[in-house]
C-alpha atoms as a PDB file:
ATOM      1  CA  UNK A   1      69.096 -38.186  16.159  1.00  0.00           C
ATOM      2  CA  UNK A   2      72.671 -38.748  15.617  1.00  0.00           C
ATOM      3  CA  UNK A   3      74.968 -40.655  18.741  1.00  0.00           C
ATOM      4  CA  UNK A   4      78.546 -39.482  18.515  1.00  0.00           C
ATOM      5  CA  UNK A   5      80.626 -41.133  21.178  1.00  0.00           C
ATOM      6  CA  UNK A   6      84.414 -40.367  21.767  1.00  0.00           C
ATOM      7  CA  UNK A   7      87.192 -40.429  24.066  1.00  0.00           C
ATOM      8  CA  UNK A   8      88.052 -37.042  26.204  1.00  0.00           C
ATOM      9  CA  UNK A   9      90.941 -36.379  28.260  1.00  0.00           C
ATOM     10  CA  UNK A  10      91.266 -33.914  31.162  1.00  0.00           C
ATOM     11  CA  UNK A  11      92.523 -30.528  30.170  1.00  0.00           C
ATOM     12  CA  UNK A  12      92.775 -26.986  30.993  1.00  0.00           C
ATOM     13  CA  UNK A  13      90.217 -24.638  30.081  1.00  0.00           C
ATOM     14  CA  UNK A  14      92.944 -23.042  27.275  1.00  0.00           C
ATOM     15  CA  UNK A  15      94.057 -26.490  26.407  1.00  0.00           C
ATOM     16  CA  UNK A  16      90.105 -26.757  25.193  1.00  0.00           C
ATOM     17  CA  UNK A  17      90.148 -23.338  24.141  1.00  0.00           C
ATOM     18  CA  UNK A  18      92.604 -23.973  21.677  1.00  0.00           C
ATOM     19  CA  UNK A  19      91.942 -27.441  20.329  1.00  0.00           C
ATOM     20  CA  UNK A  20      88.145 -25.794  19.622  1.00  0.00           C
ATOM     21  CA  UNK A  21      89.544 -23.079  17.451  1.00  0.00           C
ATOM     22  CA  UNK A  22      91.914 -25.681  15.849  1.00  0.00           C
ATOM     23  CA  UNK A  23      88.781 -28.310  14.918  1.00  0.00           C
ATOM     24  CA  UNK A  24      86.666 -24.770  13.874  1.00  0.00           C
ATOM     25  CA  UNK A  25      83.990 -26.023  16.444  1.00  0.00           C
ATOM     26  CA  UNK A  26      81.411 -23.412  18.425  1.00  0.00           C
ATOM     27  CA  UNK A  27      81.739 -25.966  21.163  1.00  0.00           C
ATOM     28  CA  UNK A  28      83.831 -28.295  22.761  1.00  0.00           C
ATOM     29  CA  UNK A  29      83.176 -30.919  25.642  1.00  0.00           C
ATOM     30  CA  UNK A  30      86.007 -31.799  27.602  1.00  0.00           C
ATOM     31  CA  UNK A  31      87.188 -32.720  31.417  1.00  0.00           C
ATOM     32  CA  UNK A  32      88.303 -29.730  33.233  1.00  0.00           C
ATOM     33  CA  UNK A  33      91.681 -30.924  34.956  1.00  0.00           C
ATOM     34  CA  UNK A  34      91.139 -28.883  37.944  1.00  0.00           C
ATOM     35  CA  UNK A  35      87.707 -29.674  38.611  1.00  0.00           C
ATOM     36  CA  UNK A  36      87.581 -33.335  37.370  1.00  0.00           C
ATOM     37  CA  UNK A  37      84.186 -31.834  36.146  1.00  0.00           C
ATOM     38  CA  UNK A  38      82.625 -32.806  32.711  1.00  0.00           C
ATOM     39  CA  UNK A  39      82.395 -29.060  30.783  1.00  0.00           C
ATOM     40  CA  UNK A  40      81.415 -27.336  27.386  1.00  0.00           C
ATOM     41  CA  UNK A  41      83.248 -24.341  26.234  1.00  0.00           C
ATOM     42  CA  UNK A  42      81.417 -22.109  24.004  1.00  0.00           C
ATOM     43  CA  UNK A  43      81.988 -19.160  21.253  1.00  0.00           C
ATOM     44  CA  UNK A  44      79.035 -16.848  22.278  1.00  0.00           C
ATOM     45  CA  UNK A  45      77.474 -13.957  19.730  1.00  0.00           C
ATOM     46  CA  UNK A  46      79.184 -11.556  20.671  1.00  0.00           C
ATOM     47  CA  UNK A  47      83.076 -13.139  20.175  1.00  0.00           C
ATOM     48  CA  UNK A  48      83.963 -14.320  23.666  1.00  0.00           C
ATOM     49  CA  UNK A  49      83.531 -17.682  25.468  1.00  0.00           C
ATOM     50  CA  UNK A  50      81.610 -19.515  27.806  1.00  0.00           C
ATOM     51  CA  UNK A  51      82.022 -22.063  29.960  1.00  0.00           C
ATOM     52  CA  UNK A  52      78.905 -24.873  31.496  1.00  0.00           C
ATOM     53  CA  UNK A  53      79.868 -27.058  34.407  1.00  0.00           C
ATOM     54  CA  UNK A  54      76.973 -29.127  35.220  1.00  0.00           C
ATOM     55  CA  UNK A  55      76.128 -29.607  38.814  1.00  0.00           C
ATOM     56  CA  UNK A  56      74.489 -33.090  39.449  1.00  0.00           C
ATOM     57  CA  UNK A  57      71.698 -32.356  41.778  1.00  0.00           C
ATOM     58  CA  UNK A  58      73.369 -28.478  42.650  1.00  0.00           C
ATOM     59  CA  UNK A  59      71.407 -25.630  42.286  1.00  0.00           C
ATOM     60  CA  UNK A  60      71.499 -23.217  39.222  1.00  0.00           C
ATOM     61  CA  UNK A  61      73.617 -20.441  39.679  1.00  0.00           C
ATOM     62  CA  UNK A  62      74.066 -18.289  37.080  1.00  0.00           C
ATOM     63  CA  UNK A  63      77.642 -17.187  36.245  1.00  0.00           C
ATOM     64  CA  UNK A  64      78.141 -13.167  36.450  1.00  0.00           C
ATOM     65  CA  UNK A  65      81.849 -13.346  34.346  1.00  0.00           C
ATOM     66  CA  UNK A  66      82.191 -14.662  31.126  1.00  0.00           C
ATOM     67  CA  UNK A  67      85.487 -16.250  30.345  1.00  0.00           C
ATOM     68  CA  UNK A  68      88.167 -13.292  29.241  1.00  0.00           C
ATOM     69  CA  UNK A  69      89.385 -14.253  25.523  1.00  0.00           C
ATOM     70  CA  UNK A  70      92.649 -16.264  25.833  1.00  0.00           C
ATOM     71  CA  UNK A  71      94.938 -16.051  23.140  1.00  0.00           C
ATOM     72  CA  UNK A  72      96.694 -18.546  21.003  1.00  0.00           C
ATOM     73  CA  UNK A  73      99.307 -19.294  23.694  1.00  0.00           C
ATOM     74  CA  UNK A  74      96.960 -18.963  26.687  1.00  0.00           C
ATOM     75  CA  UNK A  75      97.329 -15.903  28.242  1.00  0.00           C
ATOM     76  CA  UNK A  76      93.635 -14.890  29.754  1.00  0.00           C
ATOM     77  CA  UNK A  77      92.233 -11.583  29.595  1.00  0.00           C
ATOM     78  CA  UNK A  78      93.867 -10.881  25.731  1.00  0.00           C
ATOM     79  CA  UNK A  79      91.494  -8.595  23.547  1.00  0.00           C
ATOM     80  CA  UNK A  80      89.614 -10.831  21.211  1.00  0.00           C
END
């Protein structure tokens, strides 16, 4: 198995958004800057994103929204 370690830097969820789509990535792990809370944003199947916040110790509760495509500036709920 390959070990890639690197710095990350809090950001907003569009901040991560972006800077996926920039590297070409299907993922990207980052610190949310609201939550202070490691997270992985995702390009699911069927175009739109998802977001994981792990919960040490929390319960699983599964999330009932995915995120609304942002656009290249940031404005939420734009039609991918």
């Amino acid at each position: 198995m390959k070990t890639k370690r690197f710095a990350i830097e809090p950001m907003f969820e569009e901040d991560a958004l972006a800077r996926m789509e920039e590297l070409g990535h299907h993922f990207f792990i980052f610190v949310n800057a609201e939550s202070e809370k490691v997270c992985v944003l995702y390009k699911r199947c069927a175009g739109d994103y998802g977001l994981i916040e792990p919960m040490i110790g929390g319960e699983y509760m599964p999330s009932a929204m995915p995120i609304a495509p942002v656009d290249r500036v940031g404005r939420r709920g734009v039609k991918a």
